[in-house]
PDB file of N, CA and C in Angstrom:
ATOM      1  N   UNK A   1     -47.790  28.567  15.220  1.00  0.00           N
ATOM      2  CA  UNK A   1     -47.778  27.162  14.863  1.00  0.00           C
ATOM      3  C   UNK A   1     -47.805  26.990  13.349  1.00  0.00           C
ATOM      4  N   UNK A   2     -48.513  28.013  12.489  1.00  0.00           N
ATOM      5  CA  UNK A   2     -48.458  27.781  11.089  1.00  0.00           C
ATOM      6  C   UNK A   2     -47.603  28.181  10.778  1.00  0.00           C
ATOM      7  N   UNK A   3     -46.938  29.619  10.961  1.00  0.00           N
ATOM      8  CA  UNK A   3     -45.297  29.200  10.653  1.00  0.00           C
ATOM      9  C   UNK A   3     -44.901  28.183  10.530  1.00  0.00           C
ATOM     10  N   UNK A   4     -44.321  27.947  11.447  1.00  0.00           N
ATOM     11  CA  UNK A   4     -43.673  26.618  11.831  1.00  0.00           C
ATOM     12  C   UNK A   4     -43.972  25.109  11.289  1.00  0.00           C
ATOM     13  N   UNK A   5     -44.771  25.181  10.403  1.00  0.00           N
ATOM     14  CA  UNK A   5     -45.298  24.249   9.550  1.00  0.00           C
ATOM     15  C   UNK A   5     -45.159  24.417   8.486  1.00  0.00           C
ATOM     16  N   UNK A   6     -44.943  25.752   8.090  1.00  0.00           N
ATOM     17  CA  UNK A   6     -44.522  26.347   6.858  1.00  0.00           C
ATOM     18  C   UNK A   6     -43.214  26.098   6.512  1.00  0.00           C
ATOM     19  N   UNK A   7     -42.687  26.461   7.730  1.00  0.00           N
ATOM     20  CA  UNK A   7     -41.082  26.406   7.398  1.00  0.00           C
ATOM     21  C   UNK A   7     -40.463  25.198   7.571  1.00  0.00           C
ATOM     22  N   UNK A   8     -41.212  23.803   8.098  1.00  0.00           N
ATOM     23  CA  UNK A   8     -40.697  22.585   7.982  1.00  0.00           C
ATOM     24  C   UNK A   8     -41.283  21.958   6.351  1.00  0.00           C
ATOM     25  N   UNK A   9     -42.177  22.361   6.094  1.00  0.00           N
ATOM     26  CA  UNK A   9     -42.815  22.081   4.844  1.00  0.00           C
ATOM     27  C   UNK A   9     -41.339  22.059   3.784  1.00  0.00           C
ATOM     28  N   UNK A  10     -41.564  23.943   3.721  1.00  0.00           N
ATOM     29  CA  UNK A  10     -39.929  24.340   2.649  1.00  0.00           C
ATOM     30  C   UNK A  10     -39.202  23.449   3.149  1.00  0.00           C
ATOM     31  N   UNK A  11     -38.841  23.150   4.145  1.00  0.00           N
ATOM     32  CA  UNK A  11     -37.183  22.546   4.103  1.00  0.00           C
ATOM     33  C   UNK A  11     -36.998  21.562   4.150  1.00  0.00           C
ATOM     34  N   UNK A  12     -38.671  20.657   4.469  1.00  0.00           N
ATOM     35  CA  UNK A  12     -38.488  19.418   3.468  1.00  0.00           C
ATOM     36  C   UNK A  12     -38.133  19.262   2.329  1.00  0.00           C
ATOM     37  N   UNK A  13     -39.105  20.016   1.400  1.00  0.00           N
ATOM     38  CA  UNK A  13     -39.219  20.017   0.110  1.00  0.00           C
ATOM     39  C   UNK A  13     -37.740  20.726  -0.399  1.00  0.00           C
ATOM     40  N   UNK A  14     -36.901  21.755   0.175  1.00  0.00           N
ATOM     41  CA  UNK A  14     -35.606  21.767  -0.409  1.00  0.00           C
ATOM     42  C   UNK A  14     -34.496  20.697  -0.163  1.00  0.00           C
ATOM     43  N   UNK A  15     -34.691  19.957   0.918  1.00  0.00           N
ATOM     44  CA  UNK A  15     -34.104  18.836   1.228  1.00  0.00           C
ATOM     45  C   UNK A  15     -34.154  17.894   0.057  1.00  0.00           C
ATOM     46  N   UNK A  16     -35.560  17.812  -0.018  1.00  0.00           N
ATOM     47  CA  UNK A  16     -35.811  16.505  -1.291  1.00  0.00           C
ATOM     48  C   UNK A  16     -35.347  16.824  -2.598  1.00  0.00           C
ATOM     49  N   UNK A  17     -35.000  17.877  -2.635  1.00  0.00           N
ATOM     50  CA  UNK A  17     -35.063  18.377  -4.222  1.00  0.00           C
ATOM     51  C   UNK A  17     -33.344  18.185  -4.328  1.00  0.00           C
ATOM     52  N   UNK A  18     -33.122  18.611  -2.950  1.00  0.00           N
ATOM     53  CA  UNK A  18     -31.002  18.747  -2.982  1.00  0.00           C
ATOM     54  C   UNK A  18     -30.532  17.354  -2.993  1.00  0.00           C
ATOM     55  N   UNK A  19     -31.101  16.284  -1.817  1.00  0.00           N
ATOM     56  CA  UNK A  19     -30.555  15.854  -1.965  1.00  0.00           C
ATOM     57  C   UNK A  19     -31.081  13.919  -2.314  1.00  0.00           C
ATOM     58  N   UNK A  20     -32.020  14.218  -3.199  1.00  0.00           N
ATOM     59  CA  UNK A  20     -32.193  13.189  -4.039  1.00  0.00           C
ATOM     60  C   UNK A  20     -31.467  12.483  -5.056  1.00  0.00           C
ATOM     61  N   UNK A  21     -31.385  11.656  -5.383  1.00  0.00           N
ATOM     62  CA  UNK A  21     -30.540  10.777  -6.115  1.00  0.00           C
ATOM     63  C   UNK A  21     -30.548  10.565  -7.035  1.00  0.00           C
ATOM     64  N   UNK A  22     -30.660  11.753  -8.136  1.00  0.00           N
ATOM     65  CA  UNK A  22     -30.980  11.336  -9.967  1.00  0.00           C
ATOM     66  C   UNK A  22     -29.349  11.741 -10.547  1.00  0.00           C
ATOM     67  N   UNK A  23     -29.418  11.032 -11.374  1.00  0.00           N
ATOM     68  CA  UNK A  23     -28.558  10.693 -12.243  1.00  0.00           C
ATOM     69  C   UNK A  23     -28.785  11.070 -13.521  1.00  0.00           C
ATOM     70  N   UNK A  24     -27.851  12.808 -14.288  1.00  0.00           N
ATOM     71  CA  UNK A  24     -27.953  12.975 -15.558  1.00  0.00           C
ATOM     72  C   UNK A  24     -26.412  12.130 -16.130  1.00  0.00           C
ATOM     73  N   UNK A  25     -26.973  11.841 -17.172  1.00  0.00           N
ATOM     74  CA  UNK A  25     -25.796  11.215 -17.884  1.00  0.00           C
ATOM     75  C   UNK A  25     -25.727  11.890 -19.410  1.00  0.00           C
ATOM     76  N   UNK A  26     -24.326  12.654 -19.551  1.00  0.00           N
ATOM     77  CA  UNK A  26     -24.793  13.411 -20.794  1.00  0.00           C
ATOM     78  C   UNK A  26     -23.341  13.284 -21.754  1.00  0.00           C
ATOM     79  N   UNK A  27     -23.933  12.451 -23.266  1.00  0.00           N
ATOM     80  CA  UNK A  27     -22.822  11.702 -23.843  1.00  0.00           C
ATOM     81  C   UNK A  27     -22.193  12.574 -25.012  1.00  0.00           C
ATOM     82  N   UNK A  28     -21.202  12.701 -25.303  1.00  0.00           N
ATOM     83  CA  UNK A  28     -21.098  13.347 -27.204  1.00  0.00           C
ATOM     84  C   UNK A  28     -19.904  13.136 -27.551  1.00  0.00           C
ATOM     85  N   UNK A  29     -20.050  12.132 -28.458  1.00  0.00           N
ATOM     86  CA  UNK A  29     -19.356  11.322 -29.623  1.00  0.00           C
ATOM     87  C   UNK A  29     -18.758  12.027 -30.568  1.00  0.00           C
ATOM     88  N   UNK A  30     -17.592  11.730 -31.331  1.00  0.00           N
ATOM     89  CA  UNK A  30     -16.877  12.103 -32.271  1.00  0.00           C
ATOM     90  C   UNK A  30     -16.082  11.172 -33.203  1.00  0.00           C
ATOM     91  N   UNK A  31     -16.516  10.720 -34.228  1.00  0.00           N
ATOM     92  CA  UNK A  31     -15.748   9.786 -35.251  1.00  0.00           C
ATOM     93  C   UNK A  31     -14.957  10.287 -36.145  1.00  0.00           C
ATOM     94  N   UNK A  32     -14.055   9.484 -36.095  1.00  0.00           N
ATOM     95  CA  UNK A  32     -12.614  10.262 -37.199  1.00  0.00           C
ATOM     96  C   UNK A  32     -13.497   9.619 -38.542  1.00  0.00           C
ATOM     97  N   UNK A  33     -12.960   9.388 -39.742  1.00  0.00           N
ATOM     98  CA  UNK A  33     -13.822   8.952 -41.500  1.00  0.00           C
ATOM     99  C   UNK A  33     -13.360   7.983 -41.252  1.00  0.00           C
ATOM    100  N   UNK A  34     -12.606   7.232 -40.318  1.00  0.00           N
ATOM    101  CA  UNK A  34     -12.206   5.790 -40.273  1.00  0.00           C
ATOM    102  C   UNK A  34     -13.605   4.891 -39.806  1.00  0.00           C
ATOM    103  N   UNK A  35     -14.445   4.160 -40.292  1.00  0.00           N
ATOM    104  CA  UNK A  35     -15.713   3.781 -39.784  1.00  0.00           C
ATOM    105  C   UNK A  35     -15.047   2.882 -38.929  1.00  0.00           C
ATOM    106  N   UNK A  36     -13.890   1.742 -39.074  1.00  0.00           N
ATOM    107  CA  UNK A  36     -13.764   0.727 -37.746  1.00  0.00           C
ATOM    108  C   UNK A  36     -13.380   1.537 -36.299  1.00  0.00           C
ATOM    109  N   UNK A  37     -14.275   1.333 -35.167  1.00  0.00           N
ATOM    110  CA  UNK A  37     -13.983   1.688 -34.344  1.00  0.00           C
ATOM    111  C   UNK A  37     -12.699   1.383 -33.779  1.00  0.00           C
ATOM    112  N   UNK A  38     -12.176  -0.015 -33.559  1.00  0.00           N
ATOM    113  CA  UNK A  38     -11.227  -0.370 -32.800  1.00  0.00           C
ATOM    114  C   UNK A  38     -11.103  -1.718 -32.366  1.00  0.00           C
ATOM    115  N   UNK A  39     -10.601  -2.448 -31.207  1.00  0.00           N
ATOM    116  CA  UNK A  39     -10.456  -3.207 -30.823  1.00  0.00           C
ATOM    117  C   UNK A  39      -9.841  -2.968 -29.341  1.00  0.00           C
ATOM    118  N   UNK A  40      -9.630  -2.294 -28.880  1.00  0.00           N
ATOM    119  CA  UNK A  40      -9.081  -1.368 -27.825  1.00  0.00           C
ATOM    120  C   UNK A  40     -10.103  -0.192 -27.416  1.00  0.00           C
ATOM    121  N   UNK A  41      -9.972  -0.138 -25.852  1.00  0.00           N
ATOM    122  CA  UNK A  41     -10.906   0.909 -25.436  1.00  0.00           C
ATOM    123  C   UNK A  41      -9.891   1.413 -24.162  1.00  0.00           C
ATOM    124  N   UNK A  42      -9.711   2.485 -24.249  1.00  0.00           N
ATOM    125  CA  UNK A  42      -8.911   3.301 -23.186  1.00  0.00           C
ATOM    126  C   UNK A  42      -9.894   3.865 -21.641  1.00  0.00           C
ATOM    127  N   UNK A  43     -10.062   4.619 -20.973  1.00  0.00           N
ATOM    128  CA  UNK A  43     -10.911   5.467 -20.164  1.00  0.00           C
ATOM    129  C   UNK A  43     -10.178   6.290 -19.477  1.00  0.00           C
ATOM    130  N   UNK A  44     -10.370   7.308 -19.060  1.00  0.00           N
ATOM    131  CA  UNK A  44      -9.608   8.248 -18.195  1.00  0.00           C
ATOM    132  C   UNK A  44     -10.719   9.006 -17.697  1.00  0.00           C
ATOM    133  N   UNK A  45     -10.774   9.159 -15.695  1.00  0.00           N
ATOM    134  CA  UNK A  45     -12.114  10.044 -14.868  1.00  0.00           C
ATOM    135  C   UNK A  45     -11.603  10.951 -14.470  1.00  0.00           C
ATOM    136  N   UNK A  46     -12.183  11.661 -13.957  1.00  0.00           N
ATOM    137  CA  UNK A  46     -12.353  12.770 -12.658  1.00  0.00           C
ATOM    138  C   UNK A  46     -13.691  13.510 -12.486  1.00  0.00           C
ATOM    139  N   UNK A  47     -13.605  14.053 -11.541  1.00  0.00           N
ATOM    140  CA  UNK A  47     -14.814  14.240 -11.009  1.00  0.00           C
ATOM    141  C   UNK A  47     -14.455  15.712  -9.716  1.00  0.00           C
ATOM    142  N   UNK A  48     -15.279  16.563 -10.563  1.00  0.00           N
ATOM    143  CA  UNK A  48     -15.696  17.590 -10.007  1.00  0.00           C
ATOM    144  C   UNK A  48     -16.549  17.796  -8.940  1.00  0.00           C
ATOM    145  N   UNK A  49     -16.034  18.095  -7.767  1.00  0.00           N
ATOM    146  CA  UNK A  49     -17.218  18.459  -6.167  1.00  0.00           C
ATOM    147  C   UNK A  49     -17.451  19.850  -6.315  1.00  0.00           C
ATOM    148  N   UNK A  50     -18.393  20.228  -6.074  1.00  0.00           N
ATOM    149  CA  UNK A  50     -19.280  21.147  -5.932  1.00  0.00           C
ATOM    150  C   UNK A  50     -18.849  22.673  -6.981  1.00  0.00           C
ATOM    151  N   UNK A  51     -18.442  22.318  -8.352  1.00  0.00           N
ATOM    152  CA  UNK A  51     -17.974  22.626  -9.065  1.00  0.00           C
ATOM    153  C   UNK A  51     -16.765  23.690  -8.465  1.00  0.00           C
ATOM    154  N   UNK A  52     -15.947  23.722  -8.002  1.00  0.00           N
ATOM    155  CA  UNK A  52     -14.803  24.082  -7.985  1.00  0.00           C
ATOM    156  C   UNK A  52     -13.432  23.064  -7.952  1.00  0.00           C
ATOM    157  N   UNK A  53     -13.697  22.216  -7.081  1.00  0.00           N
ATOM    158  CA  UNK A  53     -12.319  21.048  -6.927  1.00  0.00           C
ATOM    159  C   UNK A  53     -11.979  19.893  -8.142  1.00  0.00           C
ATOM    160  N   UNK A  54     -11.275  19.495  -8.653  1.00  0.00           N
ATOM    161  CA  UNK A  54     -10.854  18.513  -9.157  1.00  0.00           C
ATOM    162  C   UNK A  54     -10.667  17.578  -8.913  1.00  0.00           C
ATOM    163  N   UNK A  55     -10.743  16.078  -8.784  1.00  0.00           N
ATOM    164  CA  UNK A  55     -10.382  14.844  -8.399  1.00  0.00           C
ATOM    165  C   UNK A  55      -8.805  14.818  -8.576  1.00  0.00           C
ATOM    166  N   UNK A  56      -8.662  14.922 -10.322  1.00  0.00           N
ATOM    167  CA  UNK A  56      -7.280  13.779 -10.773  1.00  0.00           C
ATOM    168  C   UNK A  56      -6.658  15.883 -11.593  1.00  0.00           C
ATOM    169  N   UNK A  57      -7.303  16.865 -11.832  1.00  0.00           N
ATOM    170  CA  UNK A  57      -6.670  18.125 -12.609  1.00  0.00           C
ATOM    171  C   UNK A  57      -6.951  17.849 -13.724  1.00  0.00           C
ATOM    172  N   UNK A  58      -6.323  17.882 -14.673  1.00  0.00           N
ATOM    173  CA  UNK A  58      -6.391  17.951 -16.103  1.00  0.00           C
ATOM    174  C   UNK A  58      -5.780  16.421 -16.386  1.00  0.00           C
ATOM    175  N   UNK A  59      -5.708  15.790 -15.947  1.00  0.00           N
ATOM    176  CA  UNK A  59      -5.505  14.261 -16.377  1.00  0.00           C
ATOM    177  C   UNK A  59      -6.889  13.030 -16.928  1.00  0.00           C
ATOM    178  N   UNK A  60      -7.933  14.080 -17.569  1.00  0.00           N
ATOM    179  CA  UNK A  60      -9.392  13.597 -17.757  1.00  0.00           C
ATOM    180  C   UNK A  60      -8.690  14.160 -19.238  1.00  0.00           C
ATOM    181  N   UNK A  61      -8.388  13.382 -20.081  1.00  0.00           N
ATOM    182  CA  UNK A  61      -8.107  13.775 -21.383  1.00  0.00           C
ATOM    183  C   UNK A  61      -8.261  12.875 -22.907  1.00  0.00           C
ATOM    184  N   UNK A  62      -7.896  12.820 -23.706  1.00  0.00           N
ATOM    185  CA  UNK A  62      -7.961  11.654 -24.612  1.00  0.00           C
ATOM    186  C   UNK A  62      -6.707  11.313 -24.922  1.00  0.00           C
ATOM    187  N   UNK A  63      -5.767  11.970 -24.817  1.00  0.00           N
ATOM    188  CA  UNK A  63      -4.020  11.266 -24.642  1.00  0.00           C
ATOM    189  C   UNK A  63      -3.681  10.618 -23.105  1.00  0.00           C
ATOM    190  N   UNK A  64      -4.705  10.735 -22.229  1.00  0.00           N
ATOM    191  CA  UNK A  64      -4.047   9.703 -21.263  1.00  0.00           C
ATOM    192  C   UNK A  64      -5.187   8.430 -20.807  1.00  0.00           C
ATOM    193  N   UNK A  65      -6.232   8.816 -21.848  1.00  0.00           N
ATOM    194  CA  UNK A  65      -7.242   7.709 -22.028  1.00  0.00           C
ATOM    195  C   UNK A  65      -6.672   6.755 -23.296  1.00  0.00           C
ATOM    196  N   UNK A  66      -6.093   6.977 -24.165  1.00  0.00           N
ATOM    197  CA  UNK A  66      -5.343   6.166 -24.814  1.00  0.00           C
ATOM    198  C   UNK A  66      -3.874   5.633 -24.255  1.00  0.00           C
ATOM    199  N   UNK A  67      -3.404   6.548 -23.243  1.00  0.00           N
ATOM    200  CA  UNK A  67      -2.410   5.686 -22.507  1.00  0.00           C
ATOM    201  C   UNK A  67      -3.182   4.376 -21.893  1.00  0.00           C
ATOM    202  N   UNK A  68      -4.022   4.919 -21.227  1.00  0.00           N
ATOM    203  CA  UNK A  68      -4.402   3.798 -20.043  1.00  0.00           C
ATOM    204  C   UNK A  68      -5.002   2.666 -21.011  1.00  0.00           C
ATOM    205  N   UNK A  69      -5.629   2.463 -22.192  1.00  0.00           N
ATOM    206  CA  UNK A  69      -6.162   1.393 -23.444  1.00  0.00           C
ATOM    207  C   UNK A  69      -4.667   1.098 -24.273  1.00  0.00           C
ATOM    208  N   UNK A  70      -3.851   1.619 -23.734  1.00  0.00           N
ATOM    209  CA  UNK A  70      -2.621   0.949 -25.192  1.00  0.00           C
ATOM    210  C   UNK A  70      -2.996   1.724 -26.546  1.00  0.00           C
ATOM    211  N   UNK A  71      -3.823   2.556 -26.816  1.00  0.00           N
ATOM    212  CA  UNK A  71      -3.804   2.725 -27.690  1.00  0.00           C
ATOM    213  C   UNK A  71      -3.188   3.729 -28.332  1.00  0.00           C
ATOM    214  N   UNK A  72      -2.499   3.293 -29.699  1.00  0.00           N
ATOM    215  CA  UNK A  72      -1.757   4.521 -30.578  1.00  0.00           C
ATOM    216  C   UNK A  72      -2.622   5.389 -32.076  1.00  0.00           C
ATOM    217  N   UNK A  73      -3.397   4.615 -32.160  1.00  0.00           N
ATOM    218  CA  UNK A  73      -4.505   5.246 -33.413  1.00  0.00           C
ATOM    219  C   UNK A  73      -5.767   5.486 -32.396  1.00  0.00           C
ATOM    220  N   UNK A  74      -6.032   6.706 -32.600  1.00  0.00           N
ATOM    221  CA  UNK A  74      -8.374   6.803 -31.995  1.00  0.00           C
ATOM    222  C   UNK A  74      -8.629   7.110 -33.062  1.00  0.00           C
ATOM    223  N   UNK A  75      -9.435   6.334 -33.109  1.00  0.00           N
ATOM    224  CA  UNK A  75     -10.781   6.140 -33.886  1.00  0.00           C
ATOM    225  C   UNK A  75     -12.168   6.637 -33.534  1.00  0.00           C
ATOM    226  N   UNK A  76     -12.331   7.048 -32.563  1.00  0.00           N
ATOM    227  CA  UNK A  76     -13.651   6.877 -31.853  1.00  0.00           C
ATOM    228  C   UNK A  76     -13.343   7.812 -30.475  1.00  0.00           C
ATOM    229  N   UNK A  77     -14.231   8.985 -30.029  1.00  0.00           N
ATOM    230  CA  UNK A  77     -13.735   9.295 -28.622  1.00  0.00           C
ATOM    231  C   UNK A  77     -15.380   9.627 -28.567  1.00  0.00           C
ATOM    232  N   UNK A  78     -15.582   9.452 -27.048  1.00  0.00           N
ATOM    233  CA  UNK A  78     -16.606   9.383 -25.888  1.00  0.00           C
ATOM    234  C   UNK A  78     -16.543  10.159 -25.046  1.00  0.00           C
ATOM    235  N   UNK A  79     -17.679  11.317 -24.460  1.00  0.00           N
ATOM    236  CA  UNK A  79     -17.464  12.007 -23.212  1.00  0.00           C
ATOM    237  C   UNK A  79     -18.553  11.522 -22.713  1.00  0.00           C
ATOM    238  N   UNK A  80     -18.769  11.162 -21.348  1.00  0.00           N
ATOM    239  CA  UNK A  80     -19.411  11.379 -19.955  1.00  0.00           C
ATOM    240  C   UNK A  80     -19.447  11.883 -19.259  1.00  0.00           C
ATOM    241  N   UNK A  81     -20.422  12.018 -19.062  1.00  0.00           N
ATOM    242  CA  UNK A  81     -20.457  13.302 -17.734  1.00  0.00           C
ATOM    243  C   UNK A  81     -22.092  12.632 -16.709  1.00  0.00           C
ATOM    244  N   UNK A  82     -21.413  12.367 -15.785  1.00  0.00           N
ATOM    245  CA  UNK A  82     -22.818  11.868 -14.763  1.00  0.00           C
ATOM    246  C   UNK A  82     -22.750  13.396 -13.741  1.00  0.00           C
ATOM    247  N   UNK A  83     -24.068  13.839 -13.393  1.00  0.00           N
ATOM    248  CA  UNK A  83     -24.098  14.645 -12.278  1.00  0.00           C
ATOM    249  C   UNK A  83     -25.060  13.730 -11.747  1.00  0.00           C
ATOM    250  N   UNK A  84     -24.287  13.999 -10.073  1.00  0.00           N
ATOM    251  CA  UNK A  84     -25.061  13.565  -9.281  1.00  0.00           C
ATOM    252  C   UNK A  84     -25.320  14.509  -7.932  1.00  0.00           C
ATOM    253  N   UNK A  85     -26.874  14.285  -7.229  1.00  0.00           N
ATOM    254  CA  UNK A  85     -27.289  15.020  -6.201  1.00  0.00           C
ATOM    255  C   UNK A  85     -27.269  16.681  -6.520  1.00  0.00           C
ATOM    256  N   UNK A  86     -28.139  16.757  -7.621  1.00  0.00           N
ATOM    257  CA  UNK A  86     -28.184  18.034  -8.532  1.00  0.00           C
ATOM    258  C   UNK A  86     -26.780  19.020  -8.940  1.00  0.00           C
ATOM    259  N   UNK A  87     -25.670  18.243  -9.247  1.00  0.00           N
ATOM    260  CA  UNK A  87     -24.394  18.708  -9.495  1.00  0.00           C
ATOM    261  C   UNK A  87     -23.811  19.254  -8.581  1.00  0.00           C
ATOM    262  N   UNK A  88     -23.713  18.706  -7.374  1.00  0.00           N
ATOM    263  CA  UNK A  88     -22.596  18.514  -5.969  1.00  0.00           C
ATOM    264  C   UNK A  88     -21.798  18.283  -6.647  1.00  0.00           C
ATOM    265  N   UNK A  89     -21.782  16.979  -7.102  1.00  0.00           N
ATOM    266  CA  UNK A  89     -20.666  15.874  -7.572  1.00  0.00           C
ATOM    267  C   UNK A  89     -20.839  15.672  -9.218  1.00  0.00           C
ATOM    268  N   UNK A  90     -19.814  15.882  -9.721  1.00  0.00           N
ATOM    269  CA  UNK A  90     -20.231  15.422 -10.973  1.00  0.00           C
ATOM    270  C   UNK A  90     -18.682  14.739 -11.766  1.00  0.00           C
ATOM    271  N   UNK A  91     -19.105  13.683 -12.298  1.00  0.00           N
ATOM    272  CA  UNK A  91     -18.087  12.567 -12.617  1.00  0.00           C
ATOM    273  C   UNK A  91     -17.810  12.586 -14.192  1.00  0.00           C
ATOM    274  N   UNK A  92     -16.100  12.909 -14.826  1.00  0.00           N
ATOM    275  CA  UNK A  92     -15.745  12.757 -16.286  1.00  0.00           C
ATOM    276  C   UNK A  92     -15.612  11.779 -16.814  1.00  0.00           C
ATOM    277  N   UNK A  93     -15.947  11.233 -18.079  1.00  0.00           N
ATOM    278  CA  UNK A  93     -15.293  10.084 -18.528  1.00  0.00           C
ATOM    279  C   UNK A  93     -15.093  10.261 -19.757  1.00  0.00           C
ATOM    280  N   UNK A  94     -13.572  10.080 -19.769  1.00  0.00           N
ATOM    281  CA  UNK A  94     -12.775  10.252 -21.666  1.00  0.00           C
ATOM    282  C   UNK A  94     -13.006   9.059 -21.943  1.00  0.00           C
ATOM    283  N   UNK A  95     -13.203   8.193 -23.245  1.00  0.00           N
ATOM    284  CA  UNK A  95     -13.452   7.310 -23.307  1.00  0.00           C
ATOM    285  C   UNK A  95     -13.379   6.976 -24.622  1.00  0.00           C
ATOM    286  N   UNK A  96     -11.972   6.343 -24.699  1.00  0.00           N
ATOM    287  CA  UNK A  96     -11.499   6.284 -26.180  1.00  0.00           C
ATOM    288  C   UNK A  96     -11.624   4.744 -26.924  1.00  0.00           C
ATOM    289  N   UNK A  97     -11.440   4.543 -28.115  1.00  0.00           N
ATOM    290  CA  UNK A  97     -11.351   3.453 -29.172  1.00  0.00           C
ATOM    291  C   UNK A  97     -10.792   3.431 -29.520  1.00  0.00           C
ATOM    292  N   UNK A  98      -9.835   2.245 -30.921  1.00  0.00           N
ATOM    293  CA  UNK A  98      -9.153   2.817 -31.325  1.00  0.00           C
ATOM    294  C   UNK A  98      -7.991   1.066 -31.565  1.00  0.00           C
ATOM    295  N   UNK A  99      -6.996   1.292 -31.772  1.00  0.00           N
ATOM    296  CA  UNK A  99      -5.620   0.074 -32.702  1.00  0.00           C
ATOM    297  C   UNK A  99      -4.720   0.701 -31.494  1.00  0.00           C
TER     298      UNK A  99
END
């Protein structure tokens, strides 16, 4: 019986730990010497499952995050990165500025 209490214990507690719901969000910025950011903001995602698969491939970039904003000058680029459910899932974001 204490087994068996033991081993529902663990697999609660690895349950809770897998599949709880925190959210890292991890940012890093890069400015060209141009201080105006922009007036235009582009974005381009994808999102990695269980680190092998791709959502969108290599289309998480800063030339097709300035496609999708119109923009022809960056000024300003943004990465995101959310993991979620201790990096099952984890979500890109290019995230440009810019004329």
């Amino acid at each position: 019986m204490r087994k068996n209490t033991l081993t529902l214990a663990a697999s609660a507690a690895v349950a809770m730990f897998t599949l709880s719901s925190c959210i890292t969000v991890n940012s890093g910025a890069a400015i060209s010497s141009n201080s105006h950011i922009g007036t235009k903001v582009g974005e381009a995602q994808s999102g990695i499952i269980l680190g092998l698969w791709s959502t969108k491939g290599q289309q998480n970039n800063i030339r097709e995050a300035a496609r999708q904003g119109g923009i022809t000058t960056v000024t300003h680029v943004e990465y995101i990165d959310q993991s979620v459910l201790g990096g099952l899932y984890i979500k890109h974001t290019t995230r440009v500025y810019g004329q």
